[in-house]
PDB file of N, CA and C in Angstrom:
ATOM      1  N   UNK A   1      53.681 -51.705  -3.548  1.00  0.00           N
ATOM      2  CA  UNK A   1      52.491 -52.198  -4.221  1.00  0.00           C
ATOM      3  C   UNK A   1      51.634 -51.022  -4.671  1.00  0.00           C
ATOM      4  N   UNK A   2      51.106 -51.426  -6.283  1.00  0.00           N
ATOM      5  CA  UNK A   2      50.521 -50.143  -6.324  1.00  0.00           C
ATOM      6  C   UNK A   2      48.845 -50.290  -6.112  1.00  0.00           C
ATOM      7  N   UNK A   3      47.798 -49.397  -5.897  1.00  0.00           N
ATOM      8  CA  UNK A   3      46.548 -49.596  -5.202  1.00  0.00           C
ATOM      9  C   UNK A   3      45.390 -49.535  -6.501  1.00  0.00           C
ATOM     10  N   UNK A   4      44.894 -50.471  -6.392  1.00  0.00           N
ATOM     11  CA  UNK A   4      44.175 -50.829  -7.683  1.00  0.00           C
ATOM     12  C   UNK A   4      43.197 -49.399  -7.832  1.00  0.00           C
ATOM     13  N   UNK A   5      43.054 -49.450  -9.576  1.00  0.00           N
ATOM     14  CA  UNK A   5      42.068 -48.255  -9.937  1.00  0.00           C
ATOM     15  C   UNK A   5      40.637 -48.473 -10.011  1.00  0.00           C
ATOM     16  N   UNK A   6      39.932 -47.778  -8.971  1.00  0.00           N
ATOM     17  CA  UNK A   6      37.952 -48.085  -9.211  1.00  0.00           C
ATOM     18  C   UNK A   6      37.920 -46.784  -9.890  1.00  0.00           C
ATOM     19  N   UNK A   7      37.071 -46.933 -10.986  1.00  0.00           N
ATOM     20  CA  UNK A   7      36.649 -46.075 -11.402  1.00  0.00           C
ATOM     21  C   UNK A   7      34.741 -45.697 -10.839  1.00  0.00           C
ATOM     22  N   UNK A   8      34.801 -44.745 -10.611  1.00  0.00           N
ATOM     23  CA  UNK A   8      33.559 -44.466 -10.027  1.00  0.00           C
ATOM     24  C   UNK A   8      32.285 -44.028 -11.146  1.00  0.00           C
ATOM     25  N   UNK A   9      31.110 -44.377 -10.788  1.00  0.00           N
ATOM     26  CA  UNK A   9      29.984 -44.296 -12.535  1.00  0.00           C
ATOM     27  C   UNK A   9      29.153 -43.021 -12.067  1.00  0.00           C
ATOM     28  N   UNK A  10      28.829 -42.225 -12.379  1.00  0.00           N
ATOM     29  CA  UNK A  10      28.735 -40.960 -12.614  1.00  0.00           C
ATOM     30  C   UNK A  10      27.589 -41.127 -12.216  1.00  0.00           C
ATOM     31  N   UNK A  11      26.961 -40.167 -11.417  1.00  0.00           N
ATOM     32  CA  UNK A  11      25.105 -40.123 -10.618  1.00  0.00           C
ATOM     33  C   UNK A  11      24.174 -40.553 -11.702  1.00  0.00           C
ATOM     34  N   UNK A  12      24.262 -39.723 -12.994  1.00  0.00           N
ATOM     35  CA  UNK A  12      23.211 -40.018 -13.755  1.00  0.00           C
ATOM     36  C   UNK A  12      23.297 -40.833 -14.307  1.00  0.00           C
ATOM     37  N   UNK A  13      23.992 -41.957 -14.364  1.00  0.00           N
ATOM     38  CA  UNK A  13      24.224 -43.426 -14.888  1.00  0.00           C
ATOM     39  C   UNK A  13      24.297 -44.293 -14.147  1.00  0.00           C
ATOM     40  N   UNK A  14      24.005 -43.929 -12.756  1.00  0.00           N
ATOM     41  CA  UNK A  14      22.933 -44.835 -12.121  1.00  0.00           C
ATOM     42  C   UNK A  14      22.112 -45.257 -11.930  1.00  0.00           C
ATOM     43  N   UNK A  15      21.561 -46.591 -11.514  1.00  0.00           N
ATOM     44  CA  UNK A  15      20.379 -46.961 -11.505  1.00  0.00           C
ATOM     45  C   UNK A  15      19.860 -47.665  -9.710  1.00  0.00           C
ATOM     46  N   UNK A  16      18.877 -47.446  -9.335  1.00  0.00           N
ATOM     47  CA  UNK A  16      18.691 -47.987  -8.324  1.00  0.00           C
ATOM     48  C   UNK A  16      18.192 -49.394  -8.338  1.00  0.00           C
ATOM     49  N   UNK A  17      18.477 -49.936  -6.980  1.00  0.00           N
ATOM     50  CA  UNK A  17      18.606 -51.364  -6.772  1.00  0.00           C
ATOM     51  C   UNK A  17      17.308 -51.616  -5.878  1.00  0.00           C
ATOM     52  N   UNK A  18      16.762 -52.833  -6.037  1.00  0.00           N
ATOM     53  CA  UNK A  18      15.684 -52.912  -5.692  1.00  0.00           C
ATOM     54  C   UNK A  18      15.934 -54.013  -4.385  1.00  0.00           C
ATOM     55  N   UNK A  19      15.505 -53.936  -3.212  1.00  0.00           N
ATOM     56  CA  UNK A  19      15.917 -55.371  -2.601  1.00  0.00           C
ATOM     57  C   UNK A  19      14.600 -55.966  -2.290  1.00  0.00           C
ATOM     58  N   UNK A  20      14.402 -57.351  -2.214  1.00  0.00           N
ATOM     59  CA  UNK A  20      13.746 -57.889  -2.198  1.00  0.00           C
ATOM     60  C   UNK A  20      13.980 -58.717  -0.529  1.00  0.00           C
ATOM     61  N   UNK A  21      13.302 -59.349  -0.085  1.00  0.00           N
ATOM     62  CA  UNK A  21      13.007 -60.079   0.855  1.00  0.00           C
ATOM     63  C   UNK A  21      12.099 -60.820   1.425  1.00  0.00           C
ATOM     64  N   UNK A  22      12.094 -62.385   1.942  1.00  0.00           N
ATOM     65  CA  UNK A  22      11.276 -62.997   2.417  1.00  0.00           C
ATOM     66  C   UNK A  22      10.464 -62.685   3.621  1.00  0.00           C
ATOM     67  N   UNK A  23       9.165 -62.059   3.581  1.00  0.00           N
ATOM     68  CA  UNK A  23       8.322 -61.499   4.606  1.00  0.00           C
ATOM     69  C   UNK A  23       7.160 -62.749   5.020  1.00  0.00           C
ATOM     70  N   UNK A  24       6.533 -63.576   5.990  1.00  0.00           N
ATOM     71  CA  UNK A  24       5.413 -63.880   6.060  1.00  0.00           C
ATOM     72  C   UNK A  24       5.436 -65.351   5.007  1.00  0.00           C
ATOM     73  N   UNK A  25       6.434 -65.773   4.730  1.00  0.00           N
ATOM     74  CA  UNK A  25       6.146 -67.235   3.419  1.00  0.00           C
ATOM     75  C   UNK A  25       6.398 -66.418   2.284  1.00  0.00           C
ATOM     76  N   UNK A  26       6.421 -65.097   1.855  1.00  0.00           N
ATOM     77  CA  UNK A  26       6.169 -65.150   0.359  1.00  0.00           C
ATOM     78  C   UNK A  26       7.580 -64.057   0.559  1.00  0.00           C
ATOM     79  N   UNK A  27       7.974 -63.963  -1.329  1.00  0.00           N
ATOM     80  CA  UNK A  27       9.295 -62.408  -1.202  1.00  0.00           C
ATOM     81  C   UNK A  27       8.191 -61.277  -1.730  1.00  0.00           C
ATOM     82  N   UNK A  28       8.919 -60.244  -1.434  1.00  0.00           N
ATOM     83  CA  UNK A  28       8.753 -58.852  -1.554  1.00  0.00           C
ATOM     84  C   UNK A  28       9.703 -58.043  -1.623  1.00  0.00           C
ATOM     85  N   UNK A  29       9.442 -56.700  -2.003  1.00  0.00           N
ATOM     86  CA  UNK A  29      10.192 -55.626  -1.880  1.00  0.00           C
ATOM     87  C   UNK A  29      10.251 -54.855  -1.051  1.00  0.00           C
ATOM     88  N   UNK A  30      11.317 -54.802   0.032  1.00  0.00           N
ATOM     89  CA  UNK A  30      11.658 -53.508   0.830  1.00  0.00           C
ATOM     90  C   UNK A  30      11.008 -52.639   0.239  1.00  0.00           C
ATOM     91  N   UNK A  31      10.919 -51.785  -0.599  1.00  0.00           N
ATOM     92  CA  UNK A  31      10.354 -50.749  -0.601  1.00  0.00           C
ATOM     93  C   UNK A  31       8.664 -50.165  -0.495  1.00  0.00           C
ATOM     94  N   UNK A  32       8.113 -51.820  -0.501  1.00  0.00           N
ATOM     95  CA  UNK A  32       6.625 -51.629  -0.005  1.00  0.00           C
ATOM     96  C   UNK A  32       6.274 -52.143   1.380  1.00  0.00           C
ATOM     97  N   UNK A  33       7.243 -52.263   2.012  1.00  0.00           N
ATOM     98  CA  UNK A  33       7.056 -51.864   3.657  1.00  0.00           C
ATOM     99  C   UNK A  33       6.447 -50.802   4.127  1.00  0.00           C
ATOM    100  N   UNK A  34       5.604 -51.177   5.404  1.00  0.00           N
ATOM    101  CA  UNK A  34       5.263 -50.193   5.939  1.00  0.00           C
ATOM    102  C   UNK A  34       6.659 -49.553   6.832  1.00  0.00           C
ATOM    103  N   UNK A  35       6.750 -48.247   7.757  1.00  0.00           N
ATOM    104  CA  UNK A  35       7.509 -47.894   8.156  1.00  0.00           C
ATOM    105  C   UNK A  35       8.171 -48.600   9.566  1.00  0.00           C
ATOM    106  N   UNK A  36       6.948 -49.262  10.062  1.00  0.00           N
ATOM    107  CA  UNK A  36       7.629 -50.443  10.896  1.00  0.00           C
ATOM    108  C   UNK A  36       8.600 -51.342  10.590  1.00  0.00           C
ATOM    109  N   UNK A  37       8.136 -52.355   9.712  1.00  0.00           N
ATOM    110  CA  UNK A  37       8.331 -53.266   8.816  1.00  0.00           C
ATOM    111  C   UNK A  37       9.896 -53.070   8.138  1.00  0.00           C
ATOM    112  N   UNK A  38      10.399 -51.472   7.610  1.00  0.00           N
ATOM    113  CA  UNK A  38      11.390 -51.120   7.401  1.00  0.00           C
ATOM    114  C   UNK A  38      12.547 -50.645   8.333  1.00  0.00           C
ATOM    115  N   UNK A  39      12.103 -50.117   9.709  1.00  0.00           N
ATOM    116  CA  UNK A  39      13.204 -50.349  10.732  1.00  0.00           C
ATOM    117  C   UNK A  39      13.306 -51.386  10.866  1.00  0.00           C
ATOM    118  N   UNK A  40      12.812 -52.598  11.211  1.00  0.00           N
ATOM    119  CA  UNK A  40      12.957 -53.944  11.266  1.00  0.00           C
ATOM    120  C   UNK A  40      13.718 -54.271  10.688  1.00  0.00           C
ATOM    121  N   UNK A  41      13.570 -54.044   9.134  1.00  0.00           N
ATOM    122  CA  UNK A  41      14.935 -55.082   7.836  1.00  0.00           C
ATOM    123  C   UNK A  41      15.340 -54.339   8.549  1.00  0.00           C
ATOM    124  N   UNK A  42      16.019 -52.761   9.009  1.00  0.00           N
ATOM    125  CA  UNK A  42      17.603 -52.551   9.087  1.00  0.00           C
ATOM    126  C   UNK A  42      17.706 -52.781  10.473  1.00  0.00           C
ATOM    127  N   UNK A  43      17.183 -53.130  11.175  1.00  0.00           N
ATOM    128  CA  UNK A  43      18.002 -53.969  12.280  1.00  0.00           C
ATOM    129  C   UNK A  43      18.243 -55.585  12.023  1.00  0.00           C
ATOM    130  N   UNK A  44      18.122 -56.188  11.400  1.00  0.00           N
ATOM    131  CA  UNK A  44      18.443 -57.475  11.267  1.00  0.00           C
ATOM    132  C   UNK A  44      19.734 -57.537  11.389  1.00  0.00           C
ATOM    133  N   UNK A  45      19.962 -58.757  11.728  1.00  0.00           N
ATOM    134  CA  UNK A  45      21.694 -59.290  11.802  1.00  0.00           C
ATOM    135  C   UNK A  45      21.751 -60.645  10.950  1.00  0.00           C
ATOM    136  N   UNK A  46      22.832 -60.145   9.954  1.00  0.00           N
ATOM    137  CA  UNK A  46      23.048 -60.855   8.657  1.00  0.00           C
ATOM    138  C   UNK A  46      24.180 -61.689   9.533  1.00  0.00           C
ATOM    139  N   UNK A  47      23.963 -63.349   8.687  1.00  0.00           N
ATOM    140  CA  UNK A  47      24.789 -64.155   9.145  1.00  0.00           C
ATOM    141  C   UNK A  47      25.404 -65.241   7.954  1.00  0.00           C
ATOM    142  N   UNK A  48      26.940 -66.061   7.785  1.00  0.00           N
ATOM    143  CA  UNK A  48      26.906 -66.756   7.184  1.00  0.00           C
ATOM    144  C   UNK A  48      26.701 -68.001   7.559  1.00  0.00           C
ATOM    145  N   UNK A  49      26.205 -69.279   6.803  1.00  0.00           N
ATOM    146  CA  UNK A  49      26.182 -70.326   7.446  1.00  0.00           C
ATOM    147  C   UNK A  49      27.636 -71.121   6.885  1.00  0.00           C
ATOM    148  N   UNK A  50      28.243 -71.934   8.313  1.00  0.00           N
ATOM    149  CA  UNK A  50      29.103 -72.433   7.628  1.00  0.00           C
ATOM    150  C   UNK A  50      28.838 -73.817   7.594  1.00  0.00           C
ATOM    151  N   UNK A  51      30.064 -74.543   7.027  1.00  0.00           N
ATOM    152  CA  UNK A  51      29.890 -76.047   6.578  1.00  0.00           C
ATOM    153  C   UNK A  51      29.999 -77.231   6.979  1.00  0.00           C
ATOM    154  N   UNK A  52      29.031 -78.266   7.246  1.00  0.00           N
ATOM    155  CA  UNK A  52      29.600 -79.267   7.998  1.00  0.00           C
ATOM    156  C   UNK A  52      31.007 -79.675   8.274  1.00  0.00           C
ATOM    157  N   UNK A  53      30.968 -80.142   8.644  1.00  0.00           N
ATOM    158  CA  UNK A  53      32.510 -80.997   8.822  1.00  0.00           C
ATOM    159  C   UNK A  53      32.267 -82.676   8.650  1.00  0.00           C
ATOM    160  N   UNK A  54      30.466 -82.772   8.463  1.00  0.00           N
ATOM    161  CA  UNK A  54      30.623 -84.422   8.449  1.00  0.00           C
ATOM    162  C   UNK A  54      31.105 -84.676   7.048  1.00  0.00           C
TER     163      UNK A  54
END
């Protein structure tokens, strides 16, 4: 089997990603966290929900 080709996009034709998240009732942006607030998102534990069975 042969191993599929990624081509990789070059630094300066990147763009950064913004994440957003539900804080307090309302969304926001990670990036206007205070520094508490931002160890916090990265300790979270991401989960999927799965599907009834009824």
């Amino acid at each position: 089997m042969s191993q599929a080709h990624h081509d990789t996009l070059p630094t300066e034709r990147r763009q950064r990603c913004e994440v957003w998240t539900r804080v307090m009732g309302y969304h926001r942006p990670v990036s206007q966290f205070n520094l508490g607030k931002r160890a916090e998102h990265r300790e979270r534990r991401h989960f999927t929900e799965q599907a009834s069975s009824h």
